[in-house]
PDB file of N, CA and C in Angstrom:
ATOM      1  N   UNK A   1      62.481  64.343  -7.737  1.00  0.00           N
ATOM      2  CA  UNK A   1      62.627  63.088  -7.029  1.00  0.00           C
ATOM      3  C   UNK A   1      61.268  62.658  -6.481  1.00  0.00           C
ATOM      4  N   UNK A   2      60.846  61.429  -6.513  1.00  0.00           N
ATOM      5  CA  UNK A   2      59.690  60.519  -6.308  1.00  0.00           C
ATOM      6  C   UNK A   2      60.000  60.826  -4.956  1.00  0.00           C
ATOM      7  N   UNK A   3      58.517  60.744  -4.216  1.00  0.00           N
ATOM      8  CA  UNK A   3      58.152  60.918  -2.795  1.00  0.00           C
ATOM      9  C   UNK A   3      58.079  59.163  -2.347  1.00  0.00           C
ATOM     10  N   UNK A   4      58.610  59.011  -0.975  1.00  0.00           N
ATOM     11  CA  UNK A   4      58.603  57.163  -0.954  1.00  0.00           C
ATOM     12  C   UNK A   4      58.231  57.353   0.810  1.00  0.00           C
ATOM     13  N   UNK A   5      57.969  56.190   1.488  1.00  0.00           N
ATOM     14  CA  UNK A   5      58.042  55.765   2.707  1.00  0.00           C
ATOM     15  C   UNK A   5      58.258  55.156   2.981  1.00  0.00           C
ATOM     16  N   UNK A   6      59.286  55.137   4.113  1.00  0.00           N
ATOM     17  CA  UNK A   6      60.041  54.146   4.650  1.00  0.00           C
ATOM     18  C   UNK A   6      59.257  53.631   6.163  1.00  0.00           C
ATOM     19  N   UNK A   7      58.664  52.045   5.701  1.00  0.00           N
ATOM     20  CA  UNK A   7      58.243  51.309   7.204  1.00  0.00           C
ATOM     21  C   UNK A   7      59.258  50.777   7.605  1.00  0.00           C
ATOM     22  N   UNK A   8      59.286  50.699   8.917  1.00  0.00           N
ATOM     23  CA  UNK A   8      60.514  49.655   9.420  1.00  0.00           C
ATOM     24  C   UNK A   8      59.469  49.105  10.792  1.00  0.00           C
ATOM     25  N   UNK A   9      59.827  48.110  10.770  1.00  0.00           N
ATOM     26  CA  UNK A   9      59.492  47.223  12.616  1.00  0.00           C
ATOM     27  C   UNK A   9      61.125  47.210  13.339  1.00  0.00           C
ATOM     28  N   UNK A  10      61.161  47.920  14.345  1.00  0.00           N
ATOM     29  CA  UNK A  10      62.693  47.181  14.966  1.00  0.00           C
ATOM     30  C   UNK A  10      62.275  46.346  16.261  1.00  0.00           C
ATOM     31  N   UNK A  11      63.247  45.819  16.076  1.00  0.00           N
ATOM     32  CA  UNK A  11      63.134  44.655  17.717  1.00  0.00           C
ATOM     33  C   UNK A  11      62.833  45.487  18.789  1.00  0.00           C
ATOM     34  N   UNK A  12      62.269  45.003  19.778  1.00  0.00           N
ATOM     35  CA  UNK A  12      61.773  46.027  20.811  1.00  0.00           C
ATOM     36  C   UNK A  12      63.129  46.121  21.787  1.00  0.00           C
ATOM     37  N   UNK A  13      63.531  47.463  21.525  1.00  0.00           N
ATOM     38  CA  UNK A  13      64.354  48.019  22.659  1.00  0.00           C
ATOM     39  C   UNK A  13      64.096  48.970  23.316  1.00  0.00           C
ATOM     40  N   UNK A  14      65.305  49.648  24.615  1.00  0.00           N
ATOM     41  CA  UNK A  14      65.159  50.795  25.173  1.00  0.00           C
ATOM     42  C   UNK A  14      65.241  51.689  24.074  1.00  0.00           C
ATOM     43  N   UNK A  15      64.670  52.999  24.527  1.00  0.00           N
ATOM     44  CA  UNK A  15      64.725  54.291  23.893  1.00  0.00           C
ATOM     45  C   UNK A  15      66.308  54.742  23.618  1.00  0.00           C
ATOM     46  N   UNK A  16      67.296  54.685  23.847  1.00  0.00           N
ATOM     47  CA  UNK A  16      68.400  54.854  23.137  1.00  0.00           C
ATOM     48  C   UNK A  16      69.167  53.929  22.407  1.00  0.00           C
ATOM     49  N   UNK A  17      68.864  52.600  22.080  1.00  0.00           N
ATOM     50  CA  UNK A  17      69.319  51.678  21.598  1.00  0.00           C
ATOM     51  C   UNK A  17      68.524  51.856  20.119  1.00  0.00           C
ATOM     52  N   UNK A  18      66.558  51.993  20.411  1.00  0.00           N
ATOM     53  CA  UNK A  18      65.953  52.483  19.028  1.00  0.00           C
ATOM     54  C   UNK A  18      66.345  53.821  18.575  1.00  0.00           C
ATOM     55  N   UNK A  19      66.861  54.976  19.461  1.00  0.00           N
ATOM     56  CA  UNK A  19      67.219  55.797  18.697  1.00  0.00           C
ATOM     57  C   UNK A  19      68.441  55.772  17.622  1.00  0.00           C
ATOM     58  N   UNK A  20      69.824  54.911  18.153  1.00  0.00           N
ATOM     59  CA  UNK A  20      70.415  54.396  17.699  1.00  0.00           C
ATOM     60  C   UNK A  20      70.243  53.938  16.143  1.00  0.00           C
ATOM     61  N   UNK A  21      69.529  52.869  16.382  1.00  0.00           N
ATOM     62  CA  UNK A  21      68.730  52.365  15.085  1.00  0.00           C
ATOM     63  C   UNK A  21      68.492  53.110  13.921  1.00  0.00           C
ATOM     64  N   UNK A  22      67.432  53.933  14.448  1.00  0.00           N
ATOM     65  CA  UNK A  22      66.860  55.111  13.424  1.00  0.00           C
ATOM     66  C   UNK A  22      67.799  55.873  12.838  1.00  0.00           C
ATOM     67  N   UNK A  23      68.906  56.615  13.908  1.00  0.00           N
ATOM     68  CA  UNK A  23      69.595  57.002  13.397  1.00  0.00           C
ATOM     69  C   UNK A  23      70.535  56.506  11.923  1.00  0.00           C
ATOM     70  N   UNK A  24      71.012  55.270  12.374  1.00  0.00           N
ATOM     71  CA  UNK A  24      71.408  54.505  11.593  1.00  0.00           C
ATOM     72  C   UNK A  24      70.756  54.233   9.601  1.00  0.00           C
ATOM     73  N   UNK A  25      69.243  54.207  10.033  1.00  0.00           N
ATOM     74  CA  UNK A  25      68.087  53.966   8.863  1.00  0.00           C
ATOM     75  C   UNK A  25      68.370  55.482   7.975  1.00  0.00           C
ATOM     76  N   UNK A  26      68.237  56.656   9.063  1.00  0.00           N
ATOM     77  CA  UNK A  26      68.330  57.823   8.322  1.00  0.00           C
ATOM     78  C   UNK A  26      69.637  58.149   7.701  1.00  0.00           C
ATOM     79  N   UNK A  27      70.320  57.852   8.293  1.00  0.00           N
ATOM     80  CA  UNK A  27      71.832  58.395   8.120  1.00  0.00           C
ATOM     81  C   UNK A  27      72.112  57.641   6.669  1.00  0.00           C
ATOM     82  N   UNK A  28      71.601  56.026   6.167  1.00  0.00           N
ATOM     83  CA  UNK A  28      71.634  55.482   5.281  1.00  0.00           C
ATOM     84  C   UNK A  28      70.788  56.330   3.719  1.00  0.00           C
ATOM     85  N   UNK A  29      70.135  56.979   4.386  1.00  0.00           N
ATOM     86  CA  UNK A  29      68.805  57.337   3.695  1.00  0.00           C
ATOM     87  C   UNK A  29      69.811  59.088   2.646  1.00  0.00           C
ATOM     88  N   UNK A  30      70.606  59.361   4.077  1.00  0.00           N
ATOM     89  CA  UNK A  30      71.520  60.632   3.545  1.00  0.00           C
ATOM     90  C   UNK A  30      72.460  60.104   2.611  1.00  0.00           C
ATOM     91  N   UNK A  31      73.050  59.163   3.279  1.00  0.00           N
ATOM     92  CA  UNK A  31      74.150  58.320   2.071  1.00  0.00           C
ATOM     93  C   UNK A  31      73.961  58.331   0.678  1.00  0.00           C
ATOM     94  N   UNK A  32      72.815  58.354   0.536  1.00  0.00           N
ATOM     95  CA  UNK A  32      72.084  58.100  -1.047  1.00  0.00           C
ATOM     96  C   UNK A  32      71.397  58.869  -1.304  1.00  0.00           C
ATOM     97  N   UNK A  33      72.017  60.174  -0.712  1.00  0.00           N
ATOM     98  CA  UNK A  33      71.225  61.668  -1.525  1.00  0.00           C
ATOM     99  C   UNK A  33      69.840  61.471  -1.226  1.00  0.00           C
ATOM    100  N   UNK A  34      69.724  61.013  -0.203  1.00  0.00           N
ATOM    101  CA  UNK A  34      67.604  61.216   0.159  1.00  0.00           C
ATOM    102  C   UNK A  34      67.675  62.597   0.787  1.00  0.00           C
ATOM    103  N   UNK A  35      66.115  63.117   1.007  1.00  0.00           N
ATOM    104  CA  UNK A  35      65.791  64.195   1.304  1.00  0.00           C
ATOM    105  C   UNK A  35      64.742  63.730   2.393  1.00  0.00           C
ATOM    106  N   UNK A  36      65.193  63.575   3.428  1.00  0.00           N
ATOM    107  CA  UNK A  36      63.846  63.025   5.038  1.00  0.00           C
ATOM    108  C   UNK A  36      63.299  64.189   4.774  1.00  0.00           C
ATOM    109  N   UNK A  37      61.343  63.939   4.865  1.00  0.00           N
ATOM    110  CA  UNK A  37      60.901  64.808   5.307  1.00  0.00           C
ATOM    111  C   UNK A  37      60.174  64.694   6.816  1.00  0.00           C
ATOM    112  N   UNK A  38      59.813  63.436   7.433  1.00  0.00           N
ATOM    113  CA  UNK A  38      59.839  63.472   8.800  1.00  0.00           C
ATOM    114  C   UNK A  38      59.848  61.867   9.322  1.00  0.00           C
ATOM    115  N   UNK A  39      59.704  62.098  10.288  1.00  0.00           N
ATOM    116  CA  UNK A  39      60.251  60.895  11.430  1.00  0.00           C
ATOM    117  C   UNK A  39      58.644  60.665  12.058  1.00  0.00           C
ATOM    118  N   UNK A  40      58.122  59.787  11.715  1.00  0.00           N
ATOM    119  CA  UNK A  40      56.636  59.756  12.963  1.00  0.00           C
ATOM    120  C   UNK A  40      57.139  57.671  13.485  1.00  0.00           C
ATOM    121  N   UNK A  41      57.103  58.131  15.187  1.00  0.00           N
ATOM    122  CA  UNK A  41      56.719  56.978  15.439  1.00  0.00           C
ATOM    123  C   UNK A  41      55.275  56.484  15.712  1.00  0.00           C
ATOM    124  N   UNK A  42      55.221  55.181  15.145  1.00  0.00           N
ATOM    125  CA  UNK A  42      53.822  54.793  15.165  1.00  0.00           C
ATOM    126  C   UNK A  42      53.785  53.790  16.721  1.00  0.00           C
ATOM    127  N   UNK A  43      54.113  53.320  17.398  1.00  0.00           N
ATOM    128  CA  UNK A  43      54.179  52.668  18.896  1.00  0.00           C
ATOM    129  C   UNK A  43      54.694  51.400  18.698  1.00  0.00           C
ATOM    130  N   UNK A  44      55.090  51.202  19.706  1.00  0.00           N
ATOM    131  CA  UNK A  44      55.330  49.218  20.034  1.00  0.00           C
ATOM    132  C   UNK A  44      54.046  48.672  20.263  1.00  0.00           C
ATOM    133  N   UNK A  45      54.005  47.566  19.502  1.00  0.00           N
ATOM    134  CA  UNK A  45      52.974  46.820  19.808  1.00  0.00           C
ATOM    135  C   UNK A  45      53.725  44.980  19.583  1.00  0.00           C
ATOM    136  N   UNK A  46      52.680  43.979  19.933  1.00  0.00           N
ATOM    137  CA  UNK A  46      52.864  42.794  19.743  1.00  0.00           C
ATOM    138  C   UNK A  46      52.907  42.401  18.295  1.00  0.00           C
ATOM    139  N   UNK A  47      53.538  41.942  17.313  1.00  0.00           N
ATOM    140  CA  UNK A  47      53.815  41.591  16.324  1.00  0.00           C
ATOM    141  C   UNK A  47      52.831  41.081  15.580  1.00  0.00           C
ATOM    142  N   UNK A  48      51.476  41.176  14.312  1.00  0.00           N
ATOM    143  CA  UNK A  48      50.797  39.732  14.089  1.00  0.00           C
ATOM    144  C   UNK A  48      51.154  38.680  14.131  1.00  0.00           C
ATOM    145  N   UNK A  49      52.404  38.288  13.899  1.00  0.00           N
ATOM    146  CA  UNK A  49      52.870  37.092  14.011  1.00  0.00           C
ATOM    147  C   UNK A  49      54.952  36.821  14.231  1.00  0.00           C
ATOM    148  N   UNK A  50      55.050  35.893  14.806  1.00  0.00           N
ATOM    149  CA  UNK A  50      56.640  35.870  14.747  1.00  0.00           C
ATOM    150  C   UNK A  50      57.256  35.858  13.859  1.00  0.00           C
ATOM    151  N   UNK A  51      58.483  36.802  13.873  1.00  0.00           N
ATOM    152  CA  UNK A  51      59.461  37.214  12.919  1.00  0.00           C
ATOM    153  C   UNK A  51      60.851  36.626  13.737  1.00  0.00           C
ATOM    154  N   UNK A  52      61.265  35.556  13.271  1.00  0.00           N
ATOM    155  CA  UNK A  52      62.079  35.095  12.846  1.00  0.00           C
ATOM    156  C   UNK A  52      63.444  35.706  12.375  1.00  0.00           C
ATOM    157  N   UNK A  53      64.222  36.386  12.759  1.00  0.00           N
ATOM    158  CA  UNK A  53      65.968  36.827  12.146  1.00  0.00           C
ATOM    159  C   UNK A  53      66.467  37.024  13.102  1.00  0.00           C
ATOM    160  N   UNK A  54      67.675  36.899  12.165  1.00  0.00           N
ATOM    161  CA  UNK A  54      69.184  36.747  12.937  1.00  0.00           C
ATOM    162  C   UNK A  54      69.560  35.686  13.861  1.00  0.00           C
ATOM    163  N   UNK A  55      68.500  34.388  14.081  1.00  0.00           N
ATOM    164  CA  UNK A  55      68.701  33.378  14.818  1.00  0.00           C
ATOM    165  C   UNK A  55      67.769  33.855  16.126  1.00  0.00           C
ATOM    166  N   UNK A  56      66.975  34.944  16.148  1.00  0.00           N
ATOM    167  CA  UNK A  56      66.373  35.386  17.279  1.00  0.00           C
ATOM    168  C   UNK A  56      64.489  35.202  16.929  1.00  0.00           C
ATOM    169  N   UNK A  57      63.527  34.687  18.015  1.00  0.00           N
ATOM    170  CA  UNK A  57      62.183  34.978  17.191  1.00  0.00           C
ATOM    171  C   UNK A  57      61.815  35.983  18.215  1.00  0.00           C
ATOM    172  N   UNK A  58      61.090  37.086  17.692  1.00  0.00           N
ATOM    173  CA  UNK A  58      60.644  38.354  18.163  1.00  0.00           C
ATOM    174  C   UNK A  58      59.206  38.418  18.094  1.00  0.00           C
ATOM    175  N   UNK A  59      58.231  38.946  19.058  1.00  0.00           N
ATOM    176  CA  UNK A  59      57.156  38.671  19.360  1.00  0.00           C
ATOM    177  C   UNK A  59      56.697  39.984  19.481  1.00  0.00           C
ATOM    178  N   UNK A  60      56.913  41.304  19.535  1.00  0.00           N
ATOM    179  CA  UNK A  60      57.361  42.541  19.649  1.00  0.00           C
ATOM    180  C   UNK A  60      58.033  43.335  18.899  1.00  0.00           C
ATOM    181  N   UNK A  61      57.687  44.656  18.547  1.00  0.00           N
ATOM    182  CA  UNK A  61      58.475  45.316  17.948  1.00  0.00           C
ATOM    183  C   UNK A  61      58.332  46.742  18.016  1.00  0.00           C
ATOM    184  N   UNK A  62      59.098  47.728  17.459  1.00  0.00           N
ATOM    185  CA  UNK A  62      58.529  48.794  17.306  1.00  0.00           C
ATOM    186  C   UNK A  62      58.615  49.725  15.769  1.00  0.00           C
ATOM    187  N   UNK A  63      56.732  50.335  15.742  1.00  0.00           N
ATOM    188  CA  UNK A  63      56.759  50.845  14.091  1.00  0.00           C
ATOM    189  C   UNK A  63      57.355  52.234  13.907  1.00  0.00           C
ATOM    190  N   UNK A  64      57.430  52.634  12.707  1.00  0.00           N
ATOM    191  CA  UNK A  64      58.038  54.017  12.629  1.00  0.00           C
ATOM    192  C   UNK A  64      58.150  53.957  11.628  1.00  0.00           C
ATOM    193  N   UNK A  65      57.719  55.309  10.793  1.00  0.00           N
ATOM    194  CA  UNK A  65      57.659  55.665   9.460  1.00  0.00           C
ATOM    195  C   UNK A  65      58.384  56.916   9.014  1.00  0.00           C
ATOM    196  N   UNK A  66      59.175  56.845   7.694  1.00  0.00           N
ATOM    197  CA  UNK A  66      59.976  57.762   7.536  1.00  0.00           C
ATOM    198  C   UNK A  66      59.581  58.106   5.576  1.00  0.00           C
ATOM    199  N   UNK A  67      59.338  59.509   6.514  1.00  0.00           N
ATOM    200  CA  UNK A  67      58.709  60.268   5.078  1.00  0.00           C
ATOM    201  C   UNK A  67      59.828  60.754   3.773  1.00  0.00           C
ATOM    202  N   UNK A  68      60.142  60.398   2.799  1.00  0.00           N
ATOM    203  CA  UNK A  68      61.336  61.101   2.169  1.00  0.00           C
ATOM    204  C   UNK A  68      61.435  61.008   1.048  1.00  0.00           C
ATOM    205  N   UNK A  69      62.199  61.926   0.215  1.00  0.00           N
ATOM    206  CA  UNK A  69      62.331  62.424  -1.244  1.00  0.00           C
ATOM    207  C   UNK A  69      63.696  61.207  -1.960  1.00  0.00           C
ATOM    208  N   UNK A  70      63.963  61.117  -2.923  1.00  0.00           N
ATOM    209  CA  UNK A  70      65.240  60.264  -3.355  1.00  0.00           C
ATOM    210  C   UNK A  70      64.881  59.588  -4.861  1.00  0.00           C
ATOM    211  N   UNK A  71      65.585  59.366  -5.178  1.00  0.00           N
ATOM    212  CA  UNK A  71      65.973  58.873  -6.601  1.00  0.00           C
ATOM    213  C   UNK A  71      65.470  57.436  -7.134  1.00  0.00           C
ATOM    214  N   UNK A  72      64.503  56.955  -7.513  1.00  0.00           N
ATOM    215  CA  UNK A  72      63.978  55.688  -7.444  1.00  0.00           C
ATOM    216  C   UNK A  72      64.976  54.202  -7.798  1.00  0.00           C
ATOM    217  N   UNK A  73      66.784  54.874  -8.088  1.00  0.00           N
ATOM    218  CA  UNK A  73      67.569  53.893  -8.225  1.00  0.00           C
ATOM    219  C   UNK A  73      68.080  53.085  -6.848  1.00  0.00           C
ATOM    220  N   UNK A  74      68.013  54.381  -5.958  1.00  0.00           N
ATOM    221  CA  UNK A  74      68.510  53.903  -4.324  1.00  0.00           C
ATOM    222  C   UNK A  74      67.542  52.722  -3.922  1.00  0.00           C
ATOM    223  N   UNK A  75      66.389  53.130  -4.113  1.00  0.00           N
ATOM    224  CA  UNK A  75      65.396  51.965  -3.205  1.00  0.00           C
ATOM    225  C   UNK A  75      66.088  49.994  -2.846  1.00  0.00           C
ATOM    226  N   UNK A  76      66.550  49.641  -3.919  1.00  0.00           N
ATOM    227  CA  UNK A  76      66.616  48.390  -4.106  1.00  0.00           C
ATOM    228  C   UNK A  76      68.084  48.101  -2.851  1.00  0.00           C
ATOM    229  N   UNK A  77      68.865  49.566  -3.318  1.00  0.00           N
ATOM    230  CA  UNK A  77      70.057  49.059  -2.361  1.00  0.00           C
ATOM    231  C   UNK A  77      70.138  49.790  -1.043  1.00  0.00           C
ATOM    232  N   UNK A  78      69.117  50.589  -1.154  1.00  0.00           N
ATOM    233  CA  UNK A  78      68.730  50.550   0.306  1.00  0.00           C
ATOM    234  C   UNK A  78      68.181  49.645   1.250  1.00  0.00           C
ATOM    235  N   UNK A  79      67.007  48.686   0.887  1.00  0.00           N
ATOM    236  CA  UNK A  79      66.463  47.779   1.199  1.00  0.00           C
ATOM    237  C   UNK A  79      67.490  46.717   2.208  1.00  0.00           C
ATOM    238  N   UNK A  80      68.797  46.284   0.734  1.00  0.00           N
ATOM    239  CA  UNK A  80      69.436  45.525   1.043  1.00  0.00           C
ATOM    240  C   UNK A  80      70.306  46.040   2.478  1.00  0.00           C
ATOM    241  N   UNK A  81      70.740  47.038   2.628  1.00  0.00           N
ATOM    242  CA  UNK A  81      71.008  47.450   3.773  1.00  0.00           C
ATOM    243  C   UNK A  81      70.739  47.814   4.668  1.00  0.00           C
ATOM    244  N   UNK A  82      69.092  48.309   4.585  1.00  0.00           N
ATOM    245  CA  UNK A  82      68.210  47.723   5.855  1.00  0.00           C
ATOM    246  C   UNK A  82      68.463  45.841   6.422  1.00  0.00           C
ATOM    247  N   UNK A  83      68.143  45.900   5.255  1.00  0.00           N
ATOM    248  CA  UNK A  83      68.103  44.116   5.460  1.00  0.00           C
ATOM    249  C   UNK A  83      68.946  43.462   6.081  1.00  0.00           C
ATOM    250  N   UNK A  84      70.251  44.067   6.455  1.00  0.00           N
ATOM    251  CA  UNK A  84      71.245  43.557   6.933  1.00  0.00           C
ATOM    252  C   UNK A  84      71.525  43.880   8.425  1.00  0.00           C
ATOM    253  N   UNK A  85      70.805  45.180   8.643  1.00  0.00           N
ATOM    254  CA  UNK A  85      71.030  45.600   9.981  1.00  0.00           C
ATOM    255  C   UNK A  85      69.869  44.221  10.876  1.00  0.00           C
ATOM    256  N   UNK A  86      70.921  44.235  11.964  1.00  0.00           N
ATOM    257  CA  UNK A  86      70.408  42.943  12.719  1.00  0.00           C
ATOM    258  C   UNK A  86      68.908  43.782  13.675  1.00  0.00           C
ATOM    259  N   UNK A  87      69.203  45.405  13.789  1.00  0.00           N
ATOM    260  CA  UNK A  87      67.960  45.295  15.043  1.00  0.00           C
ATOM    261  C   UNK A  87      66.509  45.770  14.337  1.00  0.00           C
ATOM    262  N   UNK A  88      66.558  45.798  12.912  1.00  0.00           N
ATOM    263  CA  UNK A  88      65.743  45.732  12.002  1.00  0.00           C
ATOM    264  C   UNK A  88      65.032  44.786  11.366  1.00  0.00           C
ATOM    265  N   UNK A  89      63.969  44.309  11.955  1.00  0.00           N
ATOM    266  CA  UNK A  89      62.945  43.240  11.411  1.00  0.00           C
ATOM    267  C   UNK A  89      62.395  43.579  10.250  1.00  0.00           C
ATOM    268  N   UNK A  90      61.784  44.492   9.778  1.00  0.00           N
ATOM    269  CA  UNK A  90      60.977  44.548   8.422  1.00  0.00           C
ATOM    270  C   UNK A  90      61.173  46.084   8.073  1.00  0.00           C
ATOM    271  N   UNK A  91      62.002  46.115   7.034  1.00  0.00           N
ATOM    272  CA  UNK A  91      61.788  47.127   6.325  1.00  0.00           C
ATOM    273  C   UNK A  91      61.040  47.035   5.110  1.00  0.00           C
ATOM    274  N   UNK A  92      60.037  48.229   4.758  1.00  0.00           N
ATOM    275  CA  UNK A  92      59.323  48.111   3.670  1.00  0.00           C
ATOM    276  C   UNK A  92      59.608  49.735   3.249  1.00  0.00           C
ATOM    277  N   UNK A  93      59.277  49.966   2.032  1.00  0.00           N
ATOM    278  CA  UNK A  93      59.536  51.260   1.207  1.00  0.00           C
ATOM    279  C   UNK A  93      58.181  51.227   0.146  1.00  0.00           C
ATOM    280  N   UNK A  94      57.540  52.457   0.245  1.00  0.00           N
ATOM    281  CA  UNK A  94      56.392  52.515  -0.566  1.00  0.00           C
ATOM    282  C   UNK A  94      56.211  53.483  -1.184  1.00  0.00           C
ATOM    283  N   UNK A  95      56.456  53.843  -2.217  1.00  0.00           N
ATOM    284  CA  UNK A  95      56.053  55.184  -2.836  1.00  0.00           C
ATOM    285  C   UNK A  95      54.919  55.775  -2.858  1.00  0.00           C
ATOM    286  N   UNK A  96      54.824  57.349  -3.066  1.00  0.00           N
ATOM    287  CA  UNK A  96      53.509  57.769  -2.098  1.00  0.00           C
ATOM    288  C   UNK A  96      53.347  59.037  -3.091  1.00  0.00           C
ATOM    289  N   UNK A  97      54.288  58.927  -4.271  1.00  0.00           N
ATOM    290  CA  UNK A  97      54.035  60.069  -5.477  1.00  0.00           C
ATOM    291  C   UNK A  97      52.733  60.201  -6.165  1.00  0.00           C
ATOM    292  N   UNK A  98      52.076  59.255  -6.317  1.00  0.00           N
ATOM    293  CA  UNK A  98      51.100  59.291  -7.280  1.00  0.00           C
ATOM    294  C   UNK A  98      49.473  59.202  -6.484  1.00  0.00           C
ATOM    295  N   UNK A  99      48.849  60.431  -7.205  1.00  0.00           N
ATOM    296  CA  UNK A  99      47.372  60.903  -7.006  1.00  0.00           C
ATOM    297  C   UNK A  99      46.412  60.886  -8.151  1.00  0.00           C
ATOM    298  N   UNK A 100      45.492  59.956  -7.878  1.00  0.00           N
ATOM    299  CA  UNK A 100      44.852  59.661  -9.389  1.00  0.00           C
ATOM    300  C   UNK A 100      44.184  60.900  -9.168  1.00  0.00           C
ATOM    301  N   UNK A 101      44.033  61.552 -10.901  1.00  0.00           N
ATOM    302  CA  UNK A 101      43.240  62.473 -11.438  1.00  0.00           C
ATOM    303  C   UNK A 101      41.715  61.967 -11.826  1.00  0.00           C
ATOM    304  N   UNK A 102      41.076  63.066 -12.544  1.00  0.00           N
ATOM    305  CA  UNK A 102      39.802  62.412 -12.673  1.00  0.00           C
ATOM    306  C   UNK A 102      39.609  61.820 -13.894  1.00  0.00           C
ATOM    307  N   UNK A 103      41.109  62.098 -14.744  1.00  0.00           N
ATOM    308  CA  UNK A 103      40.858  61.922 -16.193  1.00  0.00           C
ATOM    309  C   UNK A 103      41.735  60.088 -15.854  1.00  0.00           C
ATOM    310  N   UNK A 104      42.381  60.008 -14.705  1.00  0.00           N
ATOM    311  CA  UNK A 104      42.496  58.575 -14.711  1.00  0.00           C
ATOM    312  C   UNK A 104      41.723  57.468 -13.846  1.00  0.00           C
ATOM    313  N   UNK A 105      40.064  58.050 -13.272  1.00  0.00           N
ATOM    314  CA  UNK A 105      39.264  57.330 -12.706  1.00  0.00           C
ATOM    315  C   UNK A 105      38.613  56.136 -13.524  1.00  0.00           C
ATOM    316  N   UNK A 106      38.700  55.105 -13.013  1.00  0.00           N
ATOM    317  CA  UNK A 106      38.043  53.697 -13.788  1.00  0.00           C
ATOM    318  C   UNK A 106      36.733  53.944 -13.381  1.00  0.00           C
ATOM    319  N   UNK A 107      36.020  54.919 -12.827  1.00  0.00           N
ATOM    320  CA  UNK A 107      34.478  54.779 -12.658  1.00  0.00           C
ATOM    321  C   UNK A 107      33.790  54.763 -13.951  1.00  0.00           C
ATOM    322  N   UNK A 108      32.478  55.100 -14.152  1.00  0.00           N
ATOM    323  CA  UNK A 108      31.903  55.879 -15.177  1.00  0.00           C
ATOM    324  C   UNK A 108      32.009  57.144 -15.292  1.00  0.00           C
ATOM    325  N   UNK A 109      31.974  57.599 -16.680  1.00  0.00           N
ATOM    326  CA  UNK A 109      31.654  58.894 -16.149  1.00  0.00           C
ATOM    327  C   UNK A 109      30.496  59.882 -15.992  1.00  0.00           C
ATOM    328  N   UNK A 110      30.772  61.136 -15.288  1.00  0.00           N
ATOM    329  CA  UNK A 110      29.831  61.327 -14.456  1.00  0.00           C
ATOM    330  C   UNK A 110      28.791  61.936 -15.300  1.00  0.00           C
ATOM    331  N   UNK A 111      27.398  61.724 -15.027  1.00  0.00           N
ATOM    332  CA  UNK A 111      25.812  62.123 -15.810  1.00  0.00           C
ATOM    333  C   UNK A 111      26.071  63.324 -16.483  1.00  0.00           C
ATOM    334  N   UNK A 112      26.769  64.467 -16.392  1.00  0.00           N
ATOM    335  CA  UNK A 112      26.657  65.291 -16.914  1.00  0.00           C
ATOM    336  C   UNK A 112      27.543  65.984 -18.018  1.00  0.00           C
ATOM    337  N   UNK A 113      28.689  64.785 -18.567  1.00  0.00           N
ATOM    338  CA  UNK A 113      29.621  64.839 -19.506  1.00  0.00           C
ATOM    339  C   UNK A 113      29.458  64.078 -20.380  1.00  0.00           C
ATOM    340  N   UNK A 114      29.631  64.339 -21.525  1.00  0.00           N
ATOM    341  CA  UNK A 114      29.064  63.512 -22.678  1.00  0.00           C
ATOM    342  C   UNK A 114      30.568  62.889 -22.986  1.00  0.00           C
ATOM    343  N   UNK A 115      30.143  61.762 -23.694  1.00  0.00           N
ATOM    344  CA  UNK A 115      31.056  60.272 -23.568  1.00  0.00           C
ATOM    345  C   UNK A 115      31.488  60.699 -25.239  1.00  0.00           C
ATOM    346  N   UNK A 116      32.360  60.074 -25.907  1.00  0.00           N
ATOM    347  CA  UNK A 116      33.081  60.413 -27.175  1.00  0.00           C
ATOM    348  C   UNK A 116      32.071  59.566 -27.773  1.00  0.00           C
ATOM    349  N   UNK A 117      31.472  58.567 -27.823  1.00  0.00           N
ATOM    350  CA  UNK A 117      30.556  58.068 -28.841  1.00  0.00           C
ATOM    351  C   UNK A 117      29.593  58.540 -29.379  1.00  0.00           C
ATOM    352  N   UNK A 118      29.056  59.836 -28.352  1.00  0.00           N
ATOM    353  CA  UNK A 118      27.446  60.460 -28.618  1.00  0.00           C
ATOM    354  C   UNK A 118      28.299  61.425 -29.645  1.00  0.00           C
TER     355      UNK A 118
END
């Protein structure tokens, strides 16, 4: 299973209302056979700009990133059910599997390997 990360912004609440939340994000994440590997919150801060949902504009929020294993079919309908939870402003999902090698660097290559033409 592909390694992915889960961003989310939630509306700025108390500490048991966001735990709530999270819970909620992860518990979705189990639903669909994911494998969490951790929970880091990143802080509340002021928003770059207003976000707009649910009929509410939010100026505030709070980040948090969720590290985890899963099946690259879940992503799309996970999304959608982030998407629906109201105290969830932005969910994003990024996959985090892939490490370029040296045999897939676009540089040159390096002075001391001879190139297939010589």
């Amino acid at each position: 299973m592909p390694r992915y990360e889960l961003c989310v912004i939630l509306k700025a609440m108390q500490k048991p209302e966001t735990a709530a939340v999270l819970r909620r994000a992860v518990e979705t994440l189990f639903e669909r056979g994911a494998v969490v590997r951790s929970l880091e919150n990143l802080g509340e801060r002021r928003l770059p700009y207003k976000i707009s949902k649910h009929d509410c504009r939010h100026t505030h929020g709070g980040y948090f990133s969720v590290d985890f294993h899963a099946s690259p079919k879940i992503v799309s309908g996970l999304l959608e059910q982030l998407e629906r939870d109201i105290d969830i402003l932005r969910p994003t999902v990024l996959r985090k599997d892939f490490e370029l090698s040296k045999a897939q660097c676009c540089g040159p290559p390096p002075a001391n390997v001879k190139s297939a033409s010589n």
